[in-house]
C-alpha atoms as a PDB file:
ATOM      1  CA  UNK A   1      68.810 208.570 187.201  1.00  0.00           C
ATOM      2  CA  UNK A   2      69.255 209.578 183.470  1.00  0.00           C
ATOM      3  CA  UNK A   3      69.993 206.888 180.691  1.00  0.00           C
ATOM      4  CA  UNK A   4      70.963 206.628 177.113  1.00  0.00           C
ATOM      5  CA  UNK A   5      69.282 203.511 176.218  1.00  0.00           C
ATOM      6  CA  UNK A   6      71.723 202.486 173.634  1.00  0.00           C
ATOM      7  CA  UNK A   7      74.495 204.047 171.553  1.00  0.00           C
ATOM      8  CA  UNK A   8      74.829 205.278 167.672  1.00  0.00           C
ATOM      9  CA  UNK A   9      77.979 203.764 166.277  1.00  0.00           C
ATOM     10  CA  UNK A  10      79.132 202.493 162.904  1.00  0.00           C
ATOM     11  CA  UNK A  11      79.770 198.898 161.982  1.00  0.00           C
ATOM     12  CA  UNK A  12      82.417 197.246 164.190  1.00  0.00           C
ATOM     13  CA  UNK A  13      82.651 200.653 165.725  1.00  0.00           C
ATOM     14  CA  UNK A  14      83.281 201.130 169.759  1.00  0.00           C
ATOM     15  CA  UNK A  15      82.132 199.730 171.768  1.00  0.00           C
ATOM     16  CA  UNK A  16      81.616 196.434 170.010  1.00  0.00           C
ATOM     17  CA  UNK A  17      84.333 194.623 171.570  1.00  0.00           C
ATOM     18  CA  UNK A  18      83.341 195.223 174.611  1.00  0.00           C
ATOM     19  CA  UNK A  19      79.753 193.643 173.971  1.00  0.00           C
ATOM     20  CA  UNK A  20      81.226 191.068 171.809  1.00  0.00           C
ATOM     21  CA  UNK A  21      83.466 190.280 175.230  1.00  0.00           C
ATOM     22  CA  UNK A  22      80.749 190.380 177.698  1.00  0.00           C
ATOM     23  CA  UNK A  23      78.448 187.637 175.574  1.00  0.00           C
ATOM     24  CA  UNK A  24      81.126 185.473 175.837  1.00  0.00           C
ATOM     25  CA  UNK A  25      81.989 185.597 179.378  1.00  0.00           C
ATOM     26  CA  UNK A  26      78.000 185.358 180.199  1.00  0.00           C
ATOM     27  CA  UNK A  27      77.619 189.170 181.814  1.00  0.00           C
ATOM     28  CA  UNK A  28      75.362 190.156 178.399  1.00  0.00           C
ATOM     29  CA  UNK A  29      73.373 188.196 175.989  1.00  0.00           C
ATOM     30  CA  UNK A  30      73.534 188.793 171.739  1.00  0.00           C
ATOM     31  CA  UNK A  31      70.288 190.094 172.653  1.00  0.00           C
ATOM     32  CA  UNK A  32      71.995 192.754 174.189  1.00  0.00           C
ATOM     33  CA  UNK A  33      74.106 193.665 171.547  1.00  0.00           C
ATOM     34  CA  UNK A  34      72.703 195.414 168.064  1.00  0.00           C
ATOM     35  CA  UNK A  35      69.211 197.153 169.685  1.00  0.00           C
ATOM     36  CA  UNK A  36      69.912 196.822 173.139  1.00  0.00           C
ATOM     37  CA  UNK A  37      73.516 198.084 173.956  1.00  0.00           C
ATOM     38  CA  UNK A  38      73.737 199.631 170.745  1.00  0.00           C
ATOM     39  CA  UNK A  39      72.691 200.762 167.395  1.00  0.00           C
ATOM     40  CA  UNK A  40      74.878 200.052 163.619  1.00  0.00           C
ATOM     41  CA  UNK A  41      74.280 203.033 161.559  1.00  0.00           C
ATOM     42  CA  UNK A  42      76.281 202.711 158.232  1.00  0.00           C
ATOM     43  CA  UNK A  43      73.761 204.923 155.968  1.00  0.00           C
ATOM     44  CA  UNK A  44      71.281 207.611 157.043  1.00  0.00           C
ATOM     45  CA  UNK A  45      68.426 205.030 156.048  1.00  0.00           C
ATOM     46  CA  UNK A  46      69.945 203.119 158.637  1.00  0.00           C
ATOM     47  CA  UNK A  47      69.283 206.042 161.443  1.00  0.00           C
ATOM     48  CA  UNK A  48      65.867 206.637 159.411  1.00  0.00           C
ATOM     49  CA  UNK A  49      65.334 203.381 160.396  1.00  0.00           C
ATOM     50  CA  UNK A  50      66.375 202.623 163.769  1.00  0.00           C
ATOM     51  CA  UNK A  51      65.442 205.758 164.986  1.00  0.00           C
ATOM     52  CA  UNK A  52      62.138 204.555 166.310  1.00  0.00           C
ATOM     53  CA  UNK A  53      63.337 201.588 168.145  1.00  0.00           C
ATOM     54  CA  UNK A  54      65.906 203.373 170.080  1.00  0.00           C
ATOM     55  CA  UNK A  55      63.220 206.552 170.872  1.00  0.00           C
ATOM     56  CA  UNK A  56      60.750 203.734 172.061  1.00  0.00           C
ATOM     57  CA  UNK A  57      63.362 202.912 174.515  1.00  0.00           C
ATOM     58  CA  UNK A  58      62.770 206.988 176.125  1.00  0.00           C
ATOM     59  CA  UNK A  59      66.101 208.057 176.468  1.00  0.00           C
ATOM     60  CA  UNK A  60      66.904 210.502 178.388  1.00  0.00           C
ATOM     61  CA  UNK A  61      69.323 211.756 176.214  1.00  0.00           C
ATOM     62  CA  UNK A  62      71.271 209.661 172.981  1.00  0.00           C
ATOM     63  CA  UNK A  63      74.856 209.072 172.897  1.00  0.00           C
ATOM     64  CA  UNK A  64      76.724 209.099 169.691  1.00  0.00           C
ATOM     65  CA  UNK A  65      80.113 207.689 169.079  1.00  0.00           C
ATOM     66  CA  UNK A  66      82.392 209.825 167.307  1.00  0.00           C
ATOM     67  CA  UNK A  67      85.569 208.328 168.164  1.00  0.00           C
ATOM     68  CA  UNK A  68      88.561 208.668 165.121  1.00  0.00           C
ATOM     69  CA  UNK A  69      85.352 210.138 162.768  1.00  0.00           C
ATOM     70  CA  UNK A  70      87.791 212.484 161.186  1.00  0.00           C
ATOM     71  CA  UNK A  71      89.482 209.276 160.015  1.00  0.00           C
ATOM     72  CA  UNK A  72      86.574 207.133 159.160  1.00  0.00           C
ATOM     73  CA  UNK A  73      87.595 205.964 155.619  1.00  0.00           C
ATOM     74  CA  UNK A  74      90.654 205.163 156.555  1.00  0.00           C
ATOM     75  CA  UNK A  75      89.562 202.610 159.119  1.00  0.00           C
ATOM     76  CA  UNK A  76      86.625 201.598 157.975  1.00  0.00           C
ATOM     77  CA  UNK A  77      87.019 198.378 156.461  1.00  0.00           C
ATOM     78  CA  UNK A  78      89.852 198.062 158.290  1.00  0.00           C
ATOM     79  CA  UNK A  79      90.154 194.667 160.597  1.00  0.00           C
ATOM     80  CA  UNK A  80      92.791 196.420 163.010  1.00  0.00           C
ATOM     81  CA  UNK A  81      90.231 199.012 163.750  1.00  0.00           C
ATOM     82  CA  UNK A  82      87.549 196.965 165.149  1.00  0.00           C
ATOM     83  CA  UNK A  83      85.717 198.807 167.880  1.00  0.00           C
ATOM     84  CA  UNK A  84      88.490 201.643 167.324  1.00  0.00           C
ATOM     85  CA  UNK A  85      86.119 204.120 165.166  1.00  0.00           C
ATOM     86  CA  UNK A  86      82.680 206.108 165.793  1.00  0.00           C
ATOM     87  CA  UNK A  87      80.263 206.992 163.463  1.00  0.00           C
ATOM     88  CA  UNK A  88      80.787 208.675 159.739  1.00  0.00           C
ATOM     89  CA  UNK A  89      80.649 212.444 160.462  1.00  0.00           C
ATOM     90  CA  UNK A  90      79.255 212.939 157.043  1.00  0.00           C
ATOM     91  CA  UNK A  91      76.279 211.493 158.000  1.00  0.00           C
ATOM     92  CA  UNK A  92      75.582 215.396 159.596  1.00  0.00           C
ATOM     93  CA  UNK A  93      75.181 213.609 163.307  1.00  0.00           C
END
């Protein structure tokens, strides 16, 4: 079997919801969520940062979510959004 460990996204990026709806039905714990499921990267010092946690996982590959980056300002801050947007390209993932 080959695993990612956890996902790259941005803040309130995908698939956050999906998390955020399996904690409350019982299937995943918060635990889970931010360093388990998935990893918030809103800066590169954020990636500097995380980076080791999600390599001492071993992945067997790492899974970045791109989803809508071409319009990442746009949606952003942007409530309607939530879990609808991947990571800021500029970043140079």
């Amino acid at each position: 079997m080959i695993f990612s460990n956890g996902v790259l996204t941005s803040p309130g990026g995908h698939p956050l919801a999906l998390v955020q709806r399996d904690i409350e039905r019982g299937a995943m714990t918060p635990q889970d969520g931010e360093g388990g499921f998935y990893y918030t990267i809103a800066s590169p010092a954020d990636l500097d940062q995380k980076w080791p946690m999600l390599l001492a996982t071993k992945p067997d590959f790492i899974k970045t979510i791109l989803a809508y980056s071409e319009e990442f300002e746009q949606r952003k801050a942007d409530p309607k959004y939530f879990s609808r947007r991947g990571l800021d390209r500029s970043f140079g993932l």
